[in-house]
Protein backbone atom coordinates (compact mmCIF):
# COMPACT_ATOMS: atom_id res chain seq x y z
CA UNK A 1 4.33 -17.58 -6.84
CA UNK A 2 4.45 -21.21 -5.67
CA UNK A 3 6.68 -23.51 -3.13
CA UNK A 4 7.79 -22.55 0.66
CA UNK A 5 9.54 -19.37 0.68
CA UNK A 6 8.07 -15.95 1.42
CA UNK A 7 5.36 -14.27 -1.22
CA UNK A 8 7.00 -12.14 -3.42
CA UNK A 9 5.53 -8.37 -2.61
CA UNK A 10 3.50 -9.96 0.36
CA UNK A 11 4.64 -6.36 2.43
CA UNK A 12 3.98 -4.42 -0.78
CA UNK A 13 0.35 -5.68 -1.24
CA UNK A 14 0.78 -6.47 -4.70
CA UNK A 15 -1.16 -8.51 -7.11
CA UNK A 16 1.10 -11.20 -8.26
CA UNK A 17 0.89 -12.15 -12.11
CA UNK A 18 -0.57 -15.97 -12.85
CA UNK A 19 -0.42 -17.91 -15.71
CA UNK A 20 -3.60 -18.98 -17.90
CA UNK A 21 -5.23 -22.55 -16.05
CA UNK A 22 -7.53 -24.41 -18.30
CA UNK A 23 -9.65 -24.97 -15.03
CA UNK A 24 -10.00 -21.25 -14.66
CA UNK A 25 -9.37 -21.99 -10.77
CA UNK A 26 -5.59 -20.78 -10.36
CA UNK A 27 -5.59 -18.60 -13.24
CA UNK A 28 -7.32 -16.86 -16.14
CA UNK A 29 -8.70 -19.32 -19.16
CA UNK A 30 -7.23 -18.61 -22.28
CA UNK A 31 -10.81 -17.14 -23.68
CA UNK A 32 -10.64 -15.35 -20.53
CA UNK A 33 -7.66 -13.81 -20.70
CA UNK A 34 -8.30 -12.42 -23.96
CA UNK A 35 -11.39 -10.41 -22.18
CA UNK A 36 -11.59 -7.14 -21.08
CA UNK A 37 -11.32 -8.79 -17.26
CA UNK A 38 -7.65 -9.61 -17.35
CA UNK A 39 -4.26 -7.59 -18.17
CA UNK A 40 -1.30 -9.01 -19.68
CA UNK A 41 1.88 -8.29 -17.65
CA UNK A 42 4.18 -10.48 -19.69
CA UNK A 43 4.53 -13.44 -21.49
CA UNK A 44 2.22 -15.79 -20.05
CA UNK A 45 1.49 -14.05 -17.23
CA UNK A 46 -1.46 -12.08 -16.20
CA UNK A 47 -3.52 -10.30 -13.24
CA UNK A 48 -6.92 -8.55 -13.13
CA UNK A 49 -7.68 -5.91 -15.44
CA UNK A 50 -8.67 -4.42 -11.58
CA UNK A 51 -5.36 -4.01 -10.77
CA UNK A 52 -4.06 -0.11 -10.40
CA UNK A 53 -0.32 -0.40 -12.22
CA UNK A 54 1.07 1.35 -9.21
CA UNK A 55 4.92 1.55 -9.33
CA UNK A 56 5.13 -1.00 -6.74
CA UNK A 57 2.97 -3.08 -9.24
CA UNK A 58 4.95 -2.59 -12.07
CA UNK A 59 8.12 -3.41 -10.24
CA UNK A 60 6.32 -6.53 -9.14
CA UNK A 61 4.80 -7.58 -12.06
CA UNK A 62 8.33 -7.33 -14.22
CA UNK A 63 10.21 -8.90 -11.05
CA UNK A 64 7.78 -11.87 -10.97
CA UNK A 65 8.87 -13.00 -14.40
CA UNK A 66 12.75 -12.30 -14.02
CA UNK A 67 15.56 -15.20 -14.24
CA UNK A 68 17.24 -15.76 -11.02
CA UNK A 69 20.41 -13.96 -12.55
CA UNK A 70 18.65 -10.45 -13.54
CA UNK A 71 17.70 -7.75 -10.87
CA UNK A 72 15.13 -4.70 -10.56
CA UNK A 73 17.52 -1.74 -10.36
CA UNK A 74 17.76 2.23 -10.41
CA UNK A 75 14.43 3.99 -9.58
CA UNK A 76 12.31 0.69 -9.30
CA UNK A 77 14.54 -0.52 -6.62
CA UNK A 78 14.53 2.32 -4.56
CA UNK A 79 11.15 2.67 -5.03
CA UNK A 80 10.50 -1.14 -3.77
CA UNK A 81 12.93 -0.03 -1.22
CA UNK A 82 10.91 2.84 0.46
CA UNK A 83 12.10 5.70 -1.14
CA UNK A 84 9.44 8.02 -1.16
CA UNK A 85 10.07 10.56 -4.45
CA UNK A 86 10.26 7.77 -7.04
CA UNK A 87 7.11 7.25 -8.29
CA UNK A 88 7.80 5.88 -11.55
CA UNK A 89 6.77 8.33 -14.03
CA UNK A 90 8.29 10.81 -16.20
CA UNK A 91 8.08 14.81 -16.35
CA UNK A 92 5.06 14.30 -18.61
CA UNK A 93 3.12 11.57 -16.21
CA UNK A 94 3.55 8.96 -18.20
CA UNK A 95 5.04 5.41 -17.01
CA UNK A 96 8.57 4.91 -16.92
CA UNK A 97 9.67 1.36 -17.22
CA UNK A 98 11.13 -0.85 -15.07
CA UNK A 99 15.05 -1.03 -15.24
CA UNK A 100 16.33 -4.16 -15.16
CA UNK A 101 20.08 -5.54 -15.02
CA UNK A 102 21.48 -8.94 -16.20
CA UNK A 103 24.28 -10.53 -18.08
CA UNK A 104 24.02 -10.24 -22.18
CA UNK A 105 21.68 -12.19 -23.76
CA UNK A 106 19.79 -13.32 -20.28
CA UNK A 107 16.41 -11.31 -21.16
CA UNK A 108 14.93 -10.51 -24.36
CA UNK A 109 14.07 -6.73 -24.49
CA UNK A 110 10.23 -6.40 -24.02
CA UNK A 111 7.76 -3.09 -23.73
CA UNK A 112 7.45 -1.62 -19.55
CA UNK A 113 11.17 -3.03 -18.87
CA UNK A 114 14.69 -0.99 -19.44
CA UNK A 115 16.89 -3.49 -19.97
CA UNK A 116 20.75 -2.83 -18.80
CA UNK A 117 22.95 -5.62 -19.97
CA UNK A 118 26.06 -5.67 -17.24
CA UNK A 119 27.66 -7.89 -14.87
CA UNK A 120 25.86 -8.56 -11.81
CA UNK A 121 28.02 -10.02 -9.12
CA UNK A 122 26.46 -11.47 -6.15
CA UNK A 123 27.82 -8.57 -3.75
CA UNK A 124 25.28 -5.82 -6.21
CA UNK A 125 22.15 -8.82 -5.57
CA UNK A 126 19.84 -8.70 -2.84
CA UNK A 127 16.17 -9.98 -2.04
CA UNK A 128 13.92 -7.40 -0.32
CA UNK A 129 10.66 -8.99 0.03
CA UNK A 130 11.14 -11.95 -1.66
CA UNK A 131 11.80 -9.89 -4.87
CA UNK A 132 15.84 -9.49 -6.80
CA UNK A 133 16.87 -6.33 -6.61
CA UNK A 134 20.38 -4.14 -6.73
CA UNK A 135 22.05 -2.86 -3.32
CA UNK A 136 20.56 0.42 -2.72
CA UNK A 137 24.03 2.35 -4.09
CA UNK A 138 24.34 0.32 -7.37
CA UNK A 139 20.59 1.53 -7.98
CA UNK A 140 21.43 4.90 -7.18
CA UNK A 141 24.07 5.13 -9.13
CA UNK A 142 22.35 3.57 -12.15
CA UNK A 143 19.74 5.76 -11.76
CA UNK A 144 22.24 8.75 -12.14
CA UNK A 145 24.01 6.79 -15.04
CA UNK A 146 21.21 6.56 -17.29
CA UNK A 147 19.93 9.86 -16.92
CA UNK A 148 18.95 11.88 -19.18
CA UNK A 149 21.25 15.03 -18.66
CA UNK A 150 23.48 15.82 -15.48
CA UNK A 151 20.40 17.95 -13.95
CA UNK A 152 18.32 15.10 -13.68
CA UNK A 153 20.90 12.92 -12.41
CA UNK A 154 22.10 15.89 -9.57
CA UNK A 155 18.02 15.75 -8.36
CA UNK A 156 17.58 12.27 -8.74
CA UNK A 157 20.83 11.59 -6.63
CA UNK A 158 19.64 14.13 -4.22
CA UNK A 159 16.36 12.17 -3.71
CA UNK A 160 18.07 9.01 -3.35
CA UNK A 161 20.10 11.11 -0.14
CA UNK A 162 16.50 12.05 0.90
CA UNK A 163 15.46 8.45 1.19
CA UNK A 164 18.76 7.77 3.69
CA UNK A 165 19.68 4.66 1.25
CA UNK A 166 22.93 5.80 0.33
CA UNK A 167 25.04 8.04 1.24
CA UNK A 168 28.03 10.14 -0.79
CA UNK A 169 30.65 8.23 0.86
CA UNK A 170 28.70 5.17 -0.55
CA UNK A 171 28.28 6.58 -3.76
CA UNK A 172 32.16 7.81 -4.55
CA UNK A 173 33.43 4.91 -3.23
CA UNK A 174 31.12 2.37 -5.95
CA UNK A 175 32.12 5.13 -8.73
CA UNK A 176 35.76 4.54 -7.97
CA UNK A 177 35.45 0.82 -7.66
CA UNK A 178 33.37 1.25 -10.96
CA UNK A 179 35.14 4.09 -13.11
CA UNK A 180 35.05 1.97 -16.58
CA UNK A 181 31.00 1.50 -16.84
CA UNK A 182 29.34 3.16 -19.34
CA UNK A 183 27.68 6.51 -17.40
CA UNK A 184 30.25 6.80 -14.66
CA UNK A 185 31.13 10.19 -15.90
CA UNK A 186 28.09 11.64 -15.68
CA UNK A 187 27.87 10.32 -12.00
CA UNK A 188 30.89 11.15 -10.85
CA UNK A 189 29.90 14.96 -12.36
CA UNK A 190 26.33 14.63 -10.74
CA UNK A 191 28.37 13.41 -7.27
CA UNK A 192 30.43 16.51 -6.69
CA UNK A 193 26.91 18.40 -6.96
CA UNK A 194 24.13 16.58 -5.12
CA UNK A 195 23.76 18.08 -1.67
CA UNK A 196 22.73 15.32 1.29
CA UNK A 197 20.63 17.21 2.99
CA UNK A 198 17.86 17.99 0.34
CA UNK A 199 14.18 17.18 0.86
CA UNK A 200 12.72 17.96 -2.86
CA UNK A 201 13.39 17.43 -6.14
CA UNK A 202 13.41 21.35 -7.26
CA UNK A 203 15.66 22.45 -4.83
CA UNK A 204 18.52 21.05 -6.86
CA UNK A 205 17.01 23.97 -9.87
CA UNK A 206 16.98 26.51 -7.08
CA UNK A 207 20.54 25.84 -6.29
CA UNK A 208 21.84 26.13 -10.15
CA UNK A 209 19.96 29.08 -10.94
CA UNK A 210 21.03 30.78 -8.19
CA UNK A 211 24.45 29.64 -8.11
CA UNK A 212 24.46 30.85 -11.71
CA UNK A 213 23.66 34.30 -10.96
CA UNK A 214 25.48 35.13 -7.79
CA UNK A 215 28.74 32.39 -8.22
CA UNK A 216 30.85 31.57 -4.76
CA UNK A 217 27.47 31.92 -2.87
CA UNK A 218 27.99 29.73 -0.21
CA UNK A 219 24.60 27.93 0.16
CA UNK A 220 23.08 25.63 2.77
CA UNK A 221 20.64 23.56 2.35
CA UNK A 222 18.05 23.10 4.79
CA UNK A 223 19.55 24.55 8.16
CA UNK A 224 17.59 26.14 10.77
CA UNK A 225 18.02 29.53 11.64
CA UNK A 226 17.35 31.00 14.94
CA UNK A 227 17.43 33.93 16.97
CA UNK A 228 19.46 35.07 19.39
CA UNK A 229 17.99 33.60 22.05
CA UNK A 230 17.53 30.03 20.27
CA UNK A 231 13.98 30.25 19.06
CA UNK A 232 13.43 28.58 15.73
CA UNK A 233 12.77 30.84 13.24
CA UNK A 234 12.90 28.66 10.10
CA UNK A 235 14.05 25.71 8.06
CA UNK A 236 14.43 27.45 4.45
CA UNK A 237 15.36 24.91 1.25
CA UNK A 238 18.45 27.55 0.68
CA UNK A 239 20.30 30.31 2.69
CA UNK A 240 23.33 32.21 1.64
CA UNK A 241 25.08 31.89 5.03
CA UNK A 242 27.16 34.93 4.74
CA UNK A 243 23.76 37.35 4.17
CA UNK A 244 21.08 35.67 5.15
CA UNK A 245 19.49 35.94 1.50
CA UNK A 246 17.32 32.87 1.86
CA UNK A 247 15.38 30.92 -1.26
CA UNK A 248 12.40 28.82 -1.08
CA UNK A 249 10.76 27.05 -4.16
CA UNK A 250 6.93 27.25 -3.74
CA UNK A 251 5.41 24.50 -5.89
CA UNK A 252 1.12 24.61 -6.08
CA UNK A 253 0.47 23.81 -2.41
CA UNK A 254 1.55 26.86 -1.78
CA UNK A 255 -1.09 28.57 -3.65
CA UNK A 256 -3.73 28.12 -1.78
CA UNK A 257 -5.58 31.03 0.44
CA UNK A 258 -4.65 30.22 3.81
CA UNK A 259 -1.36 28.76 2.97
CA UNK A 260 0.03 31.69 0.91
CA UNK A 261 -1.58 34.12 4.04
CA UNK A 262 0.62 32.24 6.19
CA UNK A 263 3.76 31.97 3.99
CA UNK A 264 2.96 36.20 3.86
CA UNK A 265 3.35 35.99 7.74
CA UNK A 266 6.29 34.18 8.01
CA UNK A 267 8.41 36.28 5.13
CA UNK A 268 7.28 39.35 7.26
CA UNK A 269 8.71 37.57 10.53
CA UNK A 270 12.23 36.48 8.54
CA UNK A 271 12.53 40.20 7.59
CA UNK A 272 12.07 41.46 10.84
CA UNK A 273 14.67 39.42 11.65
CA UNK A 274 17.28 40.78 9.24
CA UNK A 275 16.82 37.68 6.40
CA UNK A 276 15.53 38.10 2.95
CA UNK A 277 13.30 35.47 1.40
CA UNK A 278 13.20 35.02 -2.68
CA UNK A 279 10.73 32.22 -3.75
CA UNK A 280 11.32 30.19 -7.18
CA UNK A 281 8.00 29.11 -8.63
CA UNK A 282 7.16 26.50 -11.26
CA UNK A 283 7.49 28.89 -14.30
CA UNK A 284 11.01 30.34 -13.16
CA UNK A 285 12.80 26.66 -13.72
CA UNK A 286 12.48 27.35 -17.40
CA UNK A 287 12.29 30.91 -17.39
CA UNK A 288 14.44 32.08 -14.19
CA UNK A 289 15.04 35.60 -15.47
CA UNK A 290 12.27 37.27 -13.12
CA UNK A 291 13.65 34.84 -10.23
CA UNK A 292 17.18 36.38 -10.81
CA UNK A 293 15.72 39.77 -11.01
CA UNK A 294 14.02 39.09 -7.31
CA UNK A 295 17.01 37.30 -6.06
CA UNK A 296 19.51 40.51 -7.13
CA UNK A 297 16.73 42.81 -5.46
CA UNK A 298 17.05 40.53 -2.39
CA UNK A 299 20.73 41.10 -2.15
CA UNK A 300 20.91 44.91 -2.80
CA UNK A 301 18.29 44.90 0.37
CA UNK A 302 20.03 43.16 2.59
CA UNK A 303 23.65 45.47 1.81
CA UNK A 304 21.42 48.25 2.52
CA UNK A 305 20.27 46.73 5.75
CA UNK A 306 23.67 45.60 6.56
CA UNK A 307 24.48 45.60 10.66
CA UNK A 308 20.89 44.69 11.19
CA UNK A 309 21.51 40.84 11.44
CA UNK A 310 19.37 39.36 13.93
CA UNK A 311 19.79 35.46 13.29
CA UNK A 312 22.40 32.80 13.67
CA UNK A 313 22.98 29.38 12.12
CA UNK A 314 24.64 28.04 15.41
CA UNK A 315 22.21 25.57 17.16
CA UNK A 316 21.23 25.92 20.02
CA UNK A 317 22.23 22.57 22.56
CA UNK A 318 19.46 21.38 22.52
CA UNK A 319 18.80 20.98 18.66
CA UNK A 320 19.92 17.71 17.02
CA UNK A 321 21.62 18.11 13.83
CA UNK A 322 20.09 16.14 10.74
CA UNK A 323 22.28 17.68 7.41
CA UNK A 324 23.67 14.29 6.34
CA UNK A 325 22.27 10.87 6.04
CA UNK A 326 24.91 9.67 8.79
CA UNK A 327 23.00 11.60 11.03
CA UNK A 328 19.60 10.96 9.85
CA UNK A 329 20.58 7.11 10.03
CA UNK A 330 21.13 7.59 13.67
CA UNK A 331 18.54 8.91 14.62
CA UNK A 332 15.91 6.06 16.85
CA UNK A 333 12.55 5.40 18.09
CA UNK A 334 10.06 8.31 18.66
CA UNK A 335 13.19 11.27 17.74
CA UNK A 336 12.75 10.09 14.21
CA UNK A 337 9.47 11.64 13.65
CA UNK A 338 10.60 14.22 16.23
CA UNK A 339 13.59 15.30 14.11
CA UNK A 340 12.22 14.03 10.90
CA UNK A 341 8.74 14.54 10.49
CA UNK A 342 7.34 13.09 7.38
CA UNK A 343 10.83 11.98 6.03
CA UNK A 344 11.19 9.54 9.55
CA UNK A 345 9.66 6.44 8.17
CA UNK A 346 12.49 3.77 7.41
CA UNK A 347 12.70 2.15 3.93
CA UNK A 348 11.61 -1.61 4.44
CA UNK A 349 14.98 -3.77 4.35
């Protein structure tokens, strides 16, 4: 990129794509380029065969060659936007490409972009370092548009709440606003499911299988239980708040010696306390019959052990609440990584 303005990606560290220079000084030759020292990005445009195609890459080698009336949108925008669970590739690790909005016939399709061809008003346009991209709700929501099935589109959403870019308010009110685009449907359906207060994308699995099984359970998502007292006993991904039946999905860094010893520990410590844990692992999201055998196990324990409830969802004064993105978003400073942890670093604007 040439001229006055700010570097497209100059926050993302990026390699920006150049065009072939006869001189070889401010770009690739053309016998160079045709080397095994060079990658072609698009049409004239190339960087360093070097160069890891990161997501942030990708997004920035596909936004470098956009028209000024086409945008990055749905999981590339987020992703150039901080979000921290879009990484650009698919259930089998391969690439994803690089959605892209603009009016009809303003881009020619081409391979590593998705091409959406929509109005764009100005209002659904905005520059994040120095690159075009959709509003952070417009790209969540065309994220959950173009899913592939309503499941993807409920976890997707969620991570989208995880990232504290949009919130459901946001969300219904653009899908109201919005209710004759092709998709809408499917978000509005994925809407009255996604839960705000979600922290991976699995938990949305845990949710419908379990849900399935035991319907009207009224589950919470990521609350803190405590004791009597007020001590902090633990944060589970799901907890039927009427029994204390609580679900966790363990994923492979659980698997490890000392980390399974002390995930042993703490189910001991939740069962002293009157709760029941039931873990989901990877094989039980397409095969969930042994999950649903644990999790009906779980409940006829906890009827047995009924009266013996020794926990509380009330927090304590002291505690600061963080179950919706309104909260999360007001949340300043030093609290942030108090409250937050990992999750506490804010999206660059």
């Amino acid at each position: 990129m040439t001229g006055t303005g700010p570097t497209l990606g100059a926050a993302h560290g990026v390699v920006l794509p150049v065009r072939i220079d006869p001189t070889g000084v401010a770009g690739p030759t053309a016998r160079a380029a045709a080397g095994p020292e060079w990658r072609r990005t698009s049409h004239g445009h190339y960087v360093p065969a070097y160069v890891e195609p990161t997501a942030a890459q990708r997004v920035a080698e596909v936004g470098a060659a956009l028209p000024r009336a086409a945008a990055v949108t749905g999981w590339a925008a987020l992703t150039w936007r901080g979000a921290r669970w879009f990484d650009g590739l698919g259930a089998d690790g391969a690439a994803l490409p690089v959605p892209v909005v603009a009016p009809t016939r303003c881009l020619r399709p081409r391979d590593g972009v998705a091409l959406h061809e929509e109005r764009l008003p100005v209002v659904d346009r905005e520059v994040v370092d120095a690159l075009a991209v959709t509003t952070s709700v417009r790209s969540a929501v065309s994220l959950v548009r173009h899913a592939p099935d309503l499941d993807a589109a409920v976890s997707q959403l969620e991570m989208a709440y995880a990232s504290d870019l949009v919130s459901p308010a946001e969300v219904a009110a653009w899908v109201r606003a919005h209710a004759g685009l092709p998709g809408v449907v499917q978000a509005r359906a994925a809407l009255a499911l996604a839960d705000e207060n979600v922290w991976s994308p699995m938990e949305w699995t845990l949710r419908r299988t379990w849900t399935e099984q035991v319907p009207g359970a009224r589950l919470l998502t990521n609350r803190p239980v405590f004791d009597r007292t007020g001590k902090h006993i633990a944060t589970p991904d799901v907890i039927d708040a009427e029994t204390g039946v609580l679900g966790e999905y363990d994923g492979a860094v659980h698997h490890g010696g000392a980390r399974r010893a002390r995930d042993l520990r703490r189910e001991g410590d939740l069962r002293r306390h009157g709760l029941e844990p039931v873990v989901m692992v990877g094989a039980d999201a397409h095969r969930p019959a042994a999950f649903c055998s644990r999790l009906r196990d779980a409940y006829a324990r906890v009827a047995r052990a009924a009266g013996e409830r020794d926990w509380t969802l009330e927090l304590p004064h002291w505690w600061r609440p963080t179950h919706t993105v309104e909260l999360r978003r007001a949340i300043e400073g030093t609290e942030r990584e108090i409250w937050l942890g990992e999750r506490s670093a804010r999206p660059p604007s």
